[in-house]
Protein backbone atom coordinates (compact mmCIF):
# COMPACT_ATOMS: atom_id res chain seq x y z
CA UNK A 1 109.14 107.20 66.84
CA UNK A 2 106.03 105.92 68.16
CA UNK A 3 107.47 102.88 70.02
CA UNK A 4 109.95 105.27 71.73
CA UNK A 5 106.76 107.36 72.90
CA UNK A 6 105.49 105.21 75.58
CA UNK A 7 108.72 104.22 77.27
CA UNK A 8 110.19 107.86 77.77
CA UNK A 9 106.73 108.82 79.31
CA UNK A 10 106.56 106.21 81.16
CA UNK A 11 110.60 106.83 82.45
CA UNK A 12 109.62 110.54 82.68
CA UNK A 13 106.86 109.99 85.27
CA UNK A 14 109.34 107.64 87.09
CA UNK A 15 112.19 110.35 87.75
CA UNK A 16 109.15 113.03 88.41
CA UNK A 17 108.21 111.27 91.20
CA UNK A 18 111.67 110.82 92.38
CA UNK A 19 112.29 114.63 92.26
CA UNK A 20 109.06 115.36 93.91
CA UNK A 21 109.79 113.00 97.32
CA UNK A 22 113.87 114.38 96.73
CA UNK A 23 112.19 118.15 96.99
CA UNK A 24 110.29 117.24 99.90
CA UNK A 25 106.63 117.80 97.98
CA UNK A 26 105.70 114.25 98.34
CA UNK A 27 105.75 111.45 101.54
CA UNK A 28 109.65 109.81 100.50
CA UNK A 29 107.52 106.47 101.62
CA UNK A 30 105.32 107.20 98.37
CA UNK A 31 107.60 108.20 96.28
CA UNK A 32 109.69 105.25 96.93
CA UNK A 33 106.60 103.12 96.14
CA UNK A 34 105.20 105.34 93.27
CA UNK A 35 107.36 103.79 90.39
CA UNK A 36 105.93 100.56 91.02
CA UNK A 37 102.45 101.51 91.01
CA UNK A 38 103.26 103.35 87.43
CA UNK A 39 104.68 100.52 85.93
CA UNK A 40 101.78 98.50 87.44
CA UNK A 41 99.23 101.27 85.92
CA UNK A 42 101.38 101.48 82.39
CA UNK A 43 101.89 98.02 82.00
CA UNK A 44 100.93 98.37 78.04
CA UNK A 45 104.30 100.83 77.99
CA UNK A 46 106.47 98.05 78.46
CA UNK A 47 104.57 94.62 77.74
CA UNK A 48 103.40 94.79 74.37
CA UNK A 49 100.41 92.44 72.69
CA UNK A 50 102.37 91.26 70.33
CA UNK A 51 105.72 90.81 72.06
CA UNK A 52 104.59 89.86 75.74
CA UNK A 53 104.97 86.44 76.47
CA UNK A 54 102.08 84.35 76.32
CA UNK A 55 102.28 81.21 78.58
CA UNK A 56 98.91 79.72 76.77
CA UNK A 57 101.12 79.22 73.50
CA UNK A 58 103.53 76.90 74.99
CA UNK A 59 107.28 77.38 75.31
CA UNK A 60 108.31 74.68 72.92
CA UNK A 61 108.21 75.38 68.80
């Protein structure tokens, strides 16, 4: 349950700010640019520490 948490915030907060511009409440120009900005924020959400790639390691095993 806990790593579903994160990502259905984090797609929550997406399609908010989609409705919000779509209902007029918000500039469309920021709420096209808004779910960039919350993946940029949230980037824990969907790169892990201990599943992101690290390019220090070295691609080869």
């Amino acid at each position: 349950m806990k790593s579903l948490l994160a990502p259905l915030l984090l797609a929550s907060a997406m399609l908010g700010a989609a409705l919000l511009g779509s209902a007029g409440l918000i500039a469309k120009e920021i709420a096209q640019t808004l779910p960039f900005l919350v993946l940029a924020v949230s980037s824990p959400a969907w790169l892990r520490g201990d599943r992101s790639c690290n390019l220090l390691k070295g691609a080869s095993r």
